[in-house]
Protein backbone atom coordinates (compact mmCIF):
# COMPACT_ATOMS: atom_id res chain seq x y z
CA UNK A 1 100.07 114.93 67.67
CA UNK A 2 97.18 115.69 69.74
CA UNK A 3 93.29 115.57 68.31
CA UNK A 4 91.80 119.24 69.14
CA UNK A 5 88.46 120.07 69.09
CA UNK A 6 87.56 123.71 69.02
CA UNK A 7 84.04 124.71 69.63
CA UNK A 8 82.96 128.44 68.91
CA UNK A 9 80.51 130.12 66.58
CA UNK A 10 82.92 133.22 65.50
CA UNK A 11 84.71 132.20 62.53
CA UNK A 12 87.64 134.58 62.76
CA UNK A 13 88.13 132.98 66.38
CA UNK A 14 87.73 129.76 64.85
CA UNK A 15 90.10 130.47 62.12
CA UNK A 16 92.86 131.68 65.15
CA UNK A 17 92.06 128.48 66.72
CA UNK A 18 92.69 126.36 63.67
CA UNK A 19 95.59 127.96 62.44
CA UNK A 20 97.84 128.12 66.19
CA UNK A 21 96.84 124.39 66.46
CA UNK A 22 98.15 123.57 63.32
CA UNK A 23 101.30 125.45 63.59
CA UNK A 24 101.58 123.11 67.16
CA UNK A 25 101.76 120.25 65.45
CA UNK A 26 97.97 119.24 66.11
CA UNK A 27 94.97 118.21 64.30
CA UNK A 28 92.34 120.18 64.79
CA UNK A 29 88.35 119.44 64.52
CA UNK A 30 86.11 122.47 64.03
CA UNK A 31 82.62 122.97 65.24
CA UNK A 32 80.24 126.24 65.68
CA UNK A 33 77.75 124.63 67.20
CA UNK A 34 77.27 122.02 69.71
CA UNK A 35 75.57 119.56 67.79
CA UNK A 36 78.23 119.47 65.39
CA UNK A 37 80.45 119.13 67.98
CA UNK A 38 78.76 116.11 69.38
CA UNK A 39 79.31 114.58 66.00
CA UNK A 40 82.99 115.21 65.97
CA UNK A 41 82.69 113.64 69.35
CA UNK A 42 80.89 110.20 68.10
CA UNK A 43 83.29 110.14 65.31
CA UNK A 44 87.15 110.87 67.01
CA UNK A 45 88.77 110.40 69.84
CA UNK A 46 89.61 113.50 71.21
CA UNK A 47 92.54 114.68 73.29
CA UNK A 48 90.95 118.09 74.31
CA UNK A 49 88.66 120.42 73.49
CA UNK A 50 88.31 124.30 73.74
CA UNK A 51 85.05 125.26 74.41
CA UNK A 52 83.50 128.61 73.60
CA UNK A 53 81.36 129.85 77.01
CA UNK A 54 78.74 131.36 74.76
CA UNK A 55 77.17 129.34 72.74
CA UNK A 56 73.65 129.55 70.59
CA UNK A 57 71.28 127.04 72.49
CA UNK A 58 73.21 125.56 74.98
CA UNK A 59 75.89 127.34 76.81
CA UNK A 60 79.90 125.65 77.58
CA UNK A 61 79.06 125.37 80.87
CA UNK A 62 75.98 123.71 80.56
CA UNK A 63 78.00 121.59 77.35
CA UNK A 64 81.01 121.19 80.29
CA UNK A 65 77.93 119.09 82.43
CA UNK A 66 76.52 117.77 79.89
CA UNK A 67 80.26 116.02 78.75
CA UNK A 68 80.52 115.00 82.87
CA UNK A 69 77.18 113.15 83.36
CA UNK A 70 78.10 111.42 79.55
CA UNK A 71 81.36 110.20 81.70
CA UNK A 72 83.65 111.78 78.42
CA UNK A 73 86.88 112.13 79.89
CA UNK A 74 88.42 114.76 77.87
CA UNK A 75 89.91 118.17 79.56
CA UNK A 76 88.21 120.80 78.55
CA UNK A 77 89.98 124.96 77.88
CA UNK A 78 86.95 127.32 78.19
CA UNK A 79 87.01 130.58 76.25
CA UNK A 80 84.77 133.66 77.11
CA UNK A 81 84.74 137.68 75.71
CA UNK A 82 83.52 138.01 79.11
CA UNK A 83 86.49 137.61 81.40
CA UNK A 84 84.84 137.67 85.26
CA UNK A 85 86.43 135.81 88.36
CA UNK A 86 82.80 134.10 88.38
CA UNK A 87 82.97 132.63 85.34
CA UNK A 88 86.42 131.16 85.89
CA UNK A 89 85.33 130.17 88.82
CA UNK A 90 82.26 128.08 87.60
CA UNK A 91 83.99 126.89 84.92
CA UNK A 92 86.61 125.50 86.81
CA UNK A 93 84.28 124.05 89.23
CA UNK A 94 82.13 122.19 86.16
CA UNK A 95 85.53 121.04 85.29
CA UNK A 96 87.08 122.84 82.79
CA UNK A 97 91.24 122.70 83.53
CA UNK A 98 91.85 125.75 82.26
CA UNK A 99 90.21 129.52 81.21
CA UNK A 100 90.95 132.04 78.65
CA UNK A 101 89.50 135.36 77.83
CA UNK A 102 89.12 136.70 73.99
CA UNK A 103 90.74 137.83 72.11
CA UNK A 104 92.80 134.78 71.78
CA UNK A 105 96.63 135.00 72.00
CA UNK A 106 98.39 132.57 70.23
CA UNK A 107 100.97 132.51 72.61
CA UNK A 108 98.45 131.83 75.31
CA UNK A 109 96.85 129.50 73.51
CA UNK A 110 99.96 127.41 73.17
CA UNK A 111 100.93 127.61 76.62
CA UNK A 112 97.37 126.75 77.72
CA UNK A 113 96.77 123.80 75.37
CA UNK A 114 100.04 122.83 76.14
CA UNK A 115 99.87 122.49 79.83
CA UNK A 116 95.97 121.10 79.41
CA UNK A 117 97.78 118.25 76.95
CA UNK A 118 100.26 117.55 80.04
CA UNK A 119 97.81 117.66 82.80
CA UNK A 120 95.47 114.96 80.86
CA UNK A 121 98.78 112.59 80.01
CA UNK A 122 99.52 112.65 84.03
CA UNK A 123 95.96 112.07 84.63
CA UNK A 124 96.26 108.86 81.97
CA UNK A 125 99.41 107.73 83.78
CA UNK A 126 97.76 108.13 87.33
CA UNK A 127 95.02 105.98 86.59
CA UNK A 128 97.29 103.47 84.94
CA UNK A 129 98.72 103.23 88.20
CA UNK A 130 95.47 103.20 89.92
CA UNK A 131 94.41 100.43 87.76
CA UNK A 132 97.58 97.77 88.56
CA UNK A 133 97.40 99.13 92.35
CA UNK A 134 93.84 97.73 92.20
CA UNK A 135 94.32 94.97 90.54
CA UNK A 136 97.29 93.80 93.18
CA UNK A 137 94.88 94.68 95.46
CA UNK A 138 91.96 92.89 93.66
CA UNK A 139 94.72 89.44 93.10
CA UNK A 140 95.37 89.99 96.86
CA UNK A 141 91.40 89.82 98.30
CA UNK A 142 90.17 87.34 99.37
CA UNK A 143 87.88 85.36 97.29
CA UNK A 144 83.90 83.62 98.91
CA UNK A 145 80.92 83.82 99.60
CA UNK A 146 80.07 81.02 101.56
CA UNK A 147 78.46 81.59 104.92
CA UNK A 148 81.86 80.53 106.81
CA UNK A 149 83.78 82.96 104.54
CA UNK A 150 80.95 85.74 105.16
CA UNK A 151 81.91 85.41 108.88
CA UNK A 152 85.10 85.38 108.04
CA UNK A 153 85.45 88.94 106.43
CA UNK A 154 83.04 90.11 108.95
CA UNK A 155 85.31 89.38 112.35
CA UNK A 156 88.38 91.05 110.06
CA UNK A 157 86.19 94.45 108.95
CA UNK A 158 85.48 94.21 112.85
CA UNK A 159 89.00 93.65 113.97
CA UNK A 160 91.16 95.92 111.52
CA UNK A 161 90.39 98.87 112.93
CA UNK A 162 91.70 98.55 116.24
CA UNK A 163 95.14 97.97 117.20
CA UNK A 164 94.76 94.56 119.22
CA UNK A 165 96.85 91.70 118.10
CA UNK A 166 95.62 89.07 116.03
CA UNK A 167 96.13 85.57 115.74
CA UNK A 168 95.48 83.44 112.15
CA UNK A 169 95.13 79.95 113.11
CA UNK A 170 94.61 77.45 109.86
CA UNK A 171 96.38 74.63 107.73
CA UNK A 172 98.80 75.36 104.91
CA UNK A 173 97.34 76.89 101.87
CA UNK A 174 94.30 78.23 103.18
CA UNK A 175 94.61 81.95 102.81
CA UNK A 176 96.36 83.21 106.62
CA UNK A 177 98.73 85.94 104.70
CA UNK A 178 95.42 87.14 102.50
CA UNK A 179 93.46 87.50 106.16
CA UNK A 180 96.52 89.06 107.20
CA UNK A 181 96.99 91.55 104.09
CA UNK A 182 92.78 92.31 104.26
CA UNK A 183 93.11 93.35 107.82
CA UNK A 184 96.12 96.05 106.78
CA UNK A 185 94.33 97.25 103.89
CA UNK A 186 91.46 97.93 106.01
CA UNK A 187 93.20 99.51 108.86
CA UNK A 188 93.95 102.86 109.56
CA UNK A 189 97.26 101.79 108.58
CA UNK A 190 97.03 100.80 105.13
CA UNK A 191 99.12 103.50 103.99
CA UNK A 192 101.90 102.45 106.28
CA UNK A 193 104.25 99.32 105.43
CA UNK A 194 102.95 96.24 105.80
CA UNK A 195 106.12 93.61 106.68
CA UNK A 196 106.19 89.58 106.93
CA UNK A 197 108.29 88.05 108.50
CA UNK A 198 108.55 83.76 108.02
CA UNK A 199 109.64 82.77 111.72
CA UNK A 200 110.34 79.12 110.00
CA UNK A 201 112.33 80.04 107.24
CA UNK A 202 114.81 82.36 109.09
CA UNK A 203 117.85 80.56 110.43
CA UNK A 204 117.03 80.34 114.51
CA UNK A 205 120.73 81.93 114.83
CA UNK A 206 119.69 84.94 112.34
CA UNK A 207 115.94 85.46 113.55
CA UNK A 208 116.81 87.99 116.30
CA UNK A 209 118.73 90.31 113.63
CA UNK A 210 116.09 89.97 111.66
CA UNK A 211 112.90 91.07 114.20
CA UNK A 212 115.32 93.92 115.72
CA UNK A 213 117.95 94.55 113.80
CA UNK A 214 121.50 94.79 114.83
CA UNK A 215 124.35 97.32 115.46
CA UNK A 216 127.93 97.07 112.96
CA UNK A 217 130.46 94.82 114.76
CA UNK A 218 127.27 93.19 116.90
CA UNK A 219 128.35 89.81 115.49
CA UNK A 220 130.71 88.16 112.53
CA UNK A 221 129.87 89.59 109.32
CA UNK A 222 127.98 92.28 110.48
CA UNK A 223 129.66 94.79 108.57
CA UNK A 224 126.79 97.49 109.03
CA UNK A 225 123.70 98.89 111.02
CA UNK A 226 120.67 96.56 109.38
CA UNK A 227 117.19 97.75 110.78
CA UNK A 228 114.77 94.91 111.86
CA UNK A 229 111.11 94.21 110.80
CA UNK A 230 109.89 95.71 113.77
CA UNK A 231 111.77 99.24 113.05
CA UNK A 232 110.46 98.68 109.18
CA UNK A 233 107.10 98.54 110.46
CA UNK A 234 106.98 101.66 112.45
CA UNK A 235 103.44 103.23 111.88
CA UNK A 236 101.83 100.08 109.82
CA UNK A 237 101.40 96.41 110.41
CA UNK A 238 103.95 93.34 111.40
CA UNK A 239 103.06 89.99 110.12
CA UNK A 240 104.99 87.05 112.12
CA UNK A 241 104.10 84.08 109.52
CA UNK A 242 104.13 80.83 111.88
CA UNK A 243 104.58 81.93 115.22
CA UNK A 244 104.80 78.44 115.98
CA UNK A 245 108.12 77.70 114.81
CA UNK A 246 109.89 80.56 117.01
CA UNK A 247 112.45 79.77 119.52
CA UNK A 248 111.48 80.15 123.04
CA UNK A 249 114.17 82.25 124.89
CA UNK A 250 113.27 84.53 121.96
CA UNK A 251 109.47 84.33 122.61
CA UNK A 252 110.15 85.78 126.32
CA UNK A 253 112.03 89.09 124.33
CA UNK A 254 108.69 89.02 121.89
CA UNK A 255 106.54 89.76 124.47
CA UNK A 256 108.36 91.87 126.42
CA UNK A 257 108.46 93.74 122.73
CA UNK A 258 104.31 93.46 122.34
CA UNK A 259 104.14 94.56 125.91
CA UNK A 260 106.26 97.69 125.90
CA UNK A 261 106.75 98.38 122.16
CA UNK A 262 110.33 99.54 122.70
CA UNK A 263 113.11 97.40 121.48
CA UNK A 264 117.25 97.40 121.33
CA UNK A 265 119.20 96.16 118.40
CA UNK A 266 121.79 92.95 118.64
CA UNK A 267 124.60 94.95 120.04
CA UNK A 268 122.78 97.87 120.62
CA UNK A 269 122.42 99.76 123.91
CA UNK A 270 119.85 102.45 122.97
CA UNK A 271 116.00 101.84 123.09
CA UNK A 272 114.01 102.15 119.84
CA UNK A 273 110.22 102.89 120.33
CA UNK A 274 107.74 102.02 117.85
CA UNK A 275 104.21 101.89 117.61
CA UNK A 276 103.67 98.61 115.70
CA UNK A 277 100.59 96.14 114.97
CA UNK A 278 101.32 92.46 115.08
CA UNK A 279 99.72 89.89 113.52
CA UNK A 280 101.03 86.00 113.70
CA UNK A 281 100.05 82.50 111.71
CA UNK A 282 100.72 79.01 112.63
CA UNK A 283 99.24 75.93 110.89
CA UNK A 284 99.16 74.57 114.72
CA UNK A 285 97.10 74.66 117.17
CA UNK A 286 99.16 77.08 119.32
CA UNK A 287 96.64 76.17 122.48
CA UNK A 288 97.56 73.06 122.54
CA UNK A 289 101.58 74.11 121.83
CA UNK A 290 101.20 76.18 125.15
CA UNK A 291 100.11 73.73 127.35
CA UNK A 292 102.19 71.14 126.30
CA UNK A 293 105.02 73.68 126.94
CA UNK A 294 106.13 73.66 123.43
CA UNK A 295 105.10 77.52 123.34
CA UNK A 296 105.17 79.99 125.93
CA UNK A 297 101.26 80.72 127.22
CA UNK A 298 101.76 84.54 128.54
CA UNK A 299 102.94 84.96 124.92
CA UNK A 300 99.82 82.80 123.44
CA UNK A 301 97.67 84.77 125.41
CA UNK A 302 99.43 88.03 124.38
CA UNK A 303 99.06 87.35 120.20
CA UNK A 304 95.47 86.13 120.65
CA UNK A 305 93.64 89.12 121.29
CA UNK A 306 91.74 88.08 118.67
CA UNK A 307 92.01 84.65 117.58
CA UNK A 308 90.73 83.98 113.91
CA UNK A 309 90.30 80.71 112.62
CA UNK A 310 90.77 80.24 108.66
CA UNK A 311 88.72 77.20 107.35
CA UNK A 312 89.67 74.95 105.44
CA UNK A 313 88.40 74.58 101.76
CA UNK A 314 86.38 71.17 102.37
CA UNK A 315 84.56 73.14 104.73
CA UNK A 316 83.27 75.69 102.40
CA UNK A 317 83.05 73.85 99.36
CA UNK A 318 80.21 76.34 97.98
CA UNK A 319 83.18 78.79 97.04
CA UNK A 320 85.27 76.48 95.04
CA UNK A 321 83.60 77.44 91.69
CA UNK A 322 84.57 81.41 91.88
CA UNK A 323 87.78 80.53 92.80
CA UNK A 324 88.51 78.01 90.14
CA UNK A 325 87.41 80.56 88.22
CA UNK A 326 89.51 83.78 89.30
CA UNK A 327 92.65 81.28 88.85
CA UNK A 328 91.82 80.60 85.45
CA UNK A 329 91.38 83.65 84.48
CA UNK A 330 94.37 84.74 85.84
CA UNK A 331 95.90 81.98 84.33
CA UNK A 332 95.21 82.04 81.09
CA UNK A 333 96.08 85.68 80.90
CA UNK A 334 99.61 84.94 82.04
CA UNK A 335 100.25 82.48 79.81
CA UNK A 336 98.49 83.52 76.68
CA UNK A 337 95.77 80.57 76.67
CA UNK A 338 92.03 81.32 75.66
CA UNK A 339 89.42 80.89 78.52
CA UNK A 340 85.92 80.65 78.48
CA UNK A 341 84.98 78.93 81.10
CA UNK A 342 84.65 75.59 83.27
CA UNK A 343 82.22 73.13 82.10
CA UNK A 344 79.45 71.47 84.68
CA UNK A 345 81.32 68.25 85.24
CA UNK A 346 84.50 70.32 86.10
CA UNK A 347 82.76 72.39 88.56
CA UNK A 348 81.16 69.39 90.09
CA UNK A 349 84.72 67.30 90.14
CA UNK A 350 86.34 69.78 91.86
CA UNK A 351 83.71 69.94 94.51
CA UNK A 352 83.69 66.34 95.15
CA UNK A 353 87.38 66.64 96.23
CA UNK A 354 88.81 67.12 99.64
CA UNK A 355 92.08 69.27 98.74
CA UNK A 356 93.44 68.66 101.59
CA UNK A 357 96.40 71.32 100.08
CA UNK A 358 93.34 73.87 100.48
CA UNK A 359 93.48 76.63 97.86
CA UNK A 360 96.87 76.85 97.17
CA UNK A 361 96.21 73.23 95.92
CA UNK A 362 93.38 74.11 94.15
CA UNK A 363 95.35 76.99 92.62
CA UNK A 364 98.00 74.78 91.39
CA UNK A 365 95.81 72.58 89.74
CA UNK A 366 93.95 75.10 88.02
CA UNK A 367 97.19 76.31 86.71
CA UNK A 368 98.15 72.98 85.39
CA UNK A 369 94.66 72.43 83.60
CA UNK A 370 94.88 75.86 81.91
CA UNK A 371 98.36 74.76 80.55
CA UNK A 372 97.79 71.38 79.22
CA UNK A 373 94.26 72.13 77.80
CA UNK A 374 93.41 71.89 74.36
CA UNK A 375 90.46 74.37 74.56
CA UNK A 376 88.69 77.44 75.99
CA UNK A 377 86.31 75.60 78.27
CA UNK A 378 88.57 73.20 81.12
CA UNK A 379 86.89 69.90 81.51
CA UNK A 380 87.27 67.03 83.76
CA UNK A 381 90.15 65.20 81.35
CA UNK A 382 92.02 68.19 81.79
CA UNK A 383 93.09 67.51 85.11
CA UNK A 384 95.38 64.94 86.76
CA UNK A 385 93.88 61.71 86.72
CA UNK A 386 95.37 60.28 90.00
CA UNK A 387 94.36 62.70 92.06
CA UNK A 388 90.83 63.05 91.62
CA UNK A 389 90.49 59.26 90.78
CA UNK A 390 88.78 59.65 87.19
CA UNK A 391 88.67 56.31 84.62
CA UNK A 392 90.89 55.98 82.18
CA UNK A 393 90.14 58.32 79.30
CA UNK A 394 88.97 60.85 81.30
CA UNK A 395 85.65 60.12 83.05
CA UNK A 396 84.12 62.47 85.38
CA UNK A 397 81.07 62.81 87.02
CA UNK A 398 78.07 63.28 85.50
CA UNK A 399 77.24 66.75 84.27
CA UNK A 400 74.80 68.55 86.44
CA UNK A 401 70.92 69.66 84.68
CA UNK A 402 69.44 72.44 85.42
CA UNK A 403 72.07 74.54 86.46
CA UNK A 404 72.82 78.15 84.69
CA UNK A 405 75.29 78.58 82.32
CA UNK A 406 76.60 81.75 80.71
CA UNK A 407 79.08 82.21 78.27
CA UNK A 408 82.27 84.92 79.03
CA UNK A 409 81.69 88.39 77.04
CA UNK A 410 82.44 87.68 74.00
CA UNK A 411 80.41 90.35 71.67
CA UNK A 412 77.97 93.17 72.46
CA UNK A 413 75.29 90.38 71.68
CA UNK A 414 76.33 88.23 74.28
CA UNK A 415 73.34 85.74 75.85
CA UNK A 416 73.08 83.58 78.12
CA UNK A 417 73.39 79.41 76.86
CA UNK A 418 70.81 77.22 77.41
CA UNK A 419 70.54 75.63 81.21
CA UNK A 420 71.02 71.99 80.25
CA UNK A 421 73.50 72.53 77.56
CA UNK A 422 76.74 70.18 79.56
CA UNK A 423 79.32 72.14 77.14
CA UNK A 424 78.53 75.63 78.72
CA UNK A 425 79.83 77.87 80.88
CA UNK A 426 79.86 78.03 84.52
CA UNK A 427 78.90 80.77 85.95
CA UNK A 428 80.38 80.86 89.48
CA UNK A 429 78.25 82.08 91.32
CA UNK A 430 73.89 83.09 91.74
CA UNK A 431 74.48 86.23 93.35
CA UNK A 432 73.34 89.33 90.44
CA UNK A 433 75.78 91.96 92.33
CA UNK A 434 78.90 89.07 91.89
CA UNK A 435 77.96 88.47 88.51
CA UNK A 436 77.46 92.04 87.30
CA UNK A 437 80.71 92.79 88.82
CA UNK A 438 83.00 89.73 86.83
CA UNK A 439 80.72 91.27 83.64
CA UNK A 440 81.85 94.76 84.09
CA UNK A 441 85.89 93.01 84.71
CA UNK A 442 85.35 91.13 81.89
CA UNK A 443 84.38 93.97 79.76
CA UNK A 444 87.01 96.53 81.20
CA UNK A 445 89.69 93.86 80.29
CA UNK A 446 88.56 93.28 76.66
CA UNK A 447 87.94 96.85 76.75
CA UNK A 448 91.76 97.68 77.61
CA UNK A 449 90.37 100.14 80.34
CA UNK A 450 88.64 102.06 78.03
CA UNK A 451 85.16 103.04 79.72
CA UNK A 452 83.31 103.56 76.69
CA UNK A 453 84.17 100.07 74.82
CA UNK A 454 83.03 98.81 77.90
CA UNK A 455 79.86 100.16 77.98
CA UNK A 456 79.04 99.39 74.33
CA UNK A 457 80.02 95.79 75.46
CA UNK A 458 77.65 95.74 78.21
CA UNK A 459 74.55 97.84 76.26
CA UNK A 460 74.76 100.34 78.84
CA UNK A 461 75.78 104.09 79.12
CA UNK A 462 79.13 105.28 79.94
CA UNK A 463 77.26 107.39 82.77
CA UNK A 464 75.54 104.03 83.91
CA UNK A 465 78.66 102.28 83.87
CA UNK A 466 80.76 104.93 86.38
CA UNK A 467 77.58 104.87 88.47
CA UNK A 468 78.15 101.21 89.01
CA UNK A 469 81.75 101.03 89.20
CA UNK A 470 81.68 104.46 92.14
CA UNK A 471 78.74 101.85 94.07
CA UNK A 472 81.14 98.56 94.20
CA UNK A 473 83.93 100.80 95.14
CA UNK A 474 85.96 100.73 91.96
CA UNK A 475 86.00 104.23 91.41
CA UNK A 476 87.85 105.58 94.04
């Protein structure tokens, strides 16, 4: 059952209205006027309305714009007794998703409400699907703001759009596939598939199969045609995760792959073209791998078009509070554990170590704390003891003065805590346009998605709100 609301200032139309809905299986909401309609609106959430194009003071079209700038995100049936192929046309352009001329029709009443109803459950389910596609995309980005990590996502927003090969050199855990992932998504081909490949994990007798694929019979137990990464990747982007560990009779067919981009299966005898871009890892230096002859340097010099180097996470120490804090949000949301926040002495514990795991380390731990607290706010005694070399009882360094604090949404009267208070909440990071942004997460989350919870949550207007969330390209 679907809440109606049917705006027009002709009772016998109204009474039409009323009746078909009810006989639909609906409940309808009746209003002649548009204040009165605006009431309904404060008080129910609607499914629809049907809007009557003339209307004493303000007209449905104007109502129609009035509803968009508002951000109200219900479809909208206009009515008119003056049927013109302008005023469908404006109506449709202000927004309305479908138009019907009096006198009413019950029949075409029900087929229009009917098809409005499924157009605005697709629309629900679309932006469902918008929402987890973002958030992958949101888990997958990568997470600083530290002036190594600035120059970071610059030389990838400068590289991705190109087609040249790029190299990811950095130790384990650092982030390589996330650099890798960031360049695809902001590539030309971001729509295209995006395949990795783990050169180390891959038996060396079952790596060539798996870059080109191989014809039935080509070996024993082939009992089929299996396409490789490189024909899987047609049109997007290959990812060769550590390059290093490749064989080198197979590097020399590589390269002669990155140099012609044409290919044969195992057993084959027919070319394959493709027109794929590669990107490799290795935790090595791959320089030094090619002089010493432990990697082939035509090849080197072939993948390193653009060499980037990923730093390590004692090198940009600065951005070690937003991630702590992205993991434990995450979490704590998988695992059903309250979060508020990391207390001073956390932040400041986690800085003074080297994590020489980098942030897949740092990730882990985080995890571990968020399990094995006891409470919303993770301090230093929730974390292993060994590792970061705390007393027994769970010392820590001492908490920082002076530093702001502010406590997770928790209410529409949400403040900030005082600066020296040692039990607040971290904030991770200065910058107003970061901040604002986990706010307006925050609030979407606790706000299931719905825009207009949010907004209450963060004192602002719904059209304030969409304004924001179109200008940090959340929108979209």
């Amino acid at each position: 059952m679907a809440q109606i609301l049917f705006v027009d200032d002709d009772p016998t139309v109204g009474a039409i209205l009323h009746d078909t809905l009810f006989r639909m299986g609906h409940q309808p909401f009746g209003a002649s006027n548009i204040p009165e309609a605006l009431g309904v609106l404060q008080r129910e959430s609607l499914d629809l309305i049907i809007l009557d194009h003339r209307m004493p003071g303000m007209t449905g079209l104007e109502f129609l714009e009035y509803l968009r700038e508002e951000g109200v995100e219900v479809p909208v049936i206009m009515l008119t007794g003056h049927g013109s192929i302008e005023h469908a046309v404006a109506a449709i352009k202000a927004g309305a998703v479908d138009y019907i001329t009096k006198p009413v029709r019950a029949d075409q009443l029900e087929v229009a409400v009917s098809a409005a109803l499924e157009l605005a459950r697709l629309r629900r389910e679309n932006e469902h699907l918008r929402r987890e596609v973002m958030a992958l995309r949101h888990e997958r980005q990568i997470i600083g703001d530290s002036p190594q990590m600035r120059q970071l996502l610059h030389v990838i927003a400068t590289a991705a759009p190109t087609r040249a090969t790029v190299l990811l050199q950095g130790e384990s855990g650092t982030g390589k596939e996330l650099a890798a992932r960031a360049i695809h998504e902001e590539s030309p081909r971001r729509d295209r598939p995006f395949i990795q490949l783990n050169c180390a994990a891959i038996p060396e007798n079952l790596i060539e199969s798996a870059l080109f694929g191989h014809e039935k019979g080509a070996f024993t137990g082939a009992l089929k045609r299996v396409e490789g990464a490189f024909e899987r990747a047609d049109g997007g982007t290959l990812l060769l995760d550590e390059i290093s560990e490749m064989r080198l009779d197979l590097q020399s067919k590589l390269l002669r792959v990155l140099q012609e981009q044409r290919f044969e299966r195992v057993g084959g005898t027919s070319p394959l073209s493709v027109d794929v871009r590669i990107i490799a890892t290795t935790n090595r230096d791959l320089a030094v791998e090619a002089h010493d002859g432990r990697f082939r340097q035509d090849l080197f010099y072939r993948l390193s078009v653009i060499p980037i180097r990923i730093p390590p996470l004692r090198e940009r120490k600065d951005d070690i509070p937003l991630l702590a804090f992205r993991f434990a949000v995450n979490s704590a949301k998988e695992v059903g554990r309250a979060f508020e926040g990391l207390s001073p002495a956390t932040v400041q514990l986690l800085q003074d170590y080297d994590w020489p795991g980098n942030v897949r380390e740092l990730q882990h731990a985080i995890e571990r704390a968020v399990i094995l607290a006891n409470d919303a706010i993770l301090q230093p005694h929730h974390f292993d003891a060994a590792r970061f070399g705390l007393v027994a009882g769970g010392g820590g360094p001492t908490p920082m003065r002076g530093t702001p604090l502010v406590r997770a949404i928790s209410t529409p009267a949400t403040t900030a805590a005082a600066p020296a208070d040692p039990d607040g909440i971290w904030l991770p990071s200065l910058d107003t346009v970061q901040a604002e942004t986990l706010l307006i997460q925050a609030a979407l989350e606790r706000a299931e998605g719905n825009r207009t919870k949010a907004a209450q949550l963060l004192n602002m207007s719904v059209r304030t709100l969409r304004h924001k969330l179109n200008a940090n390209g959340k929108d979209e």
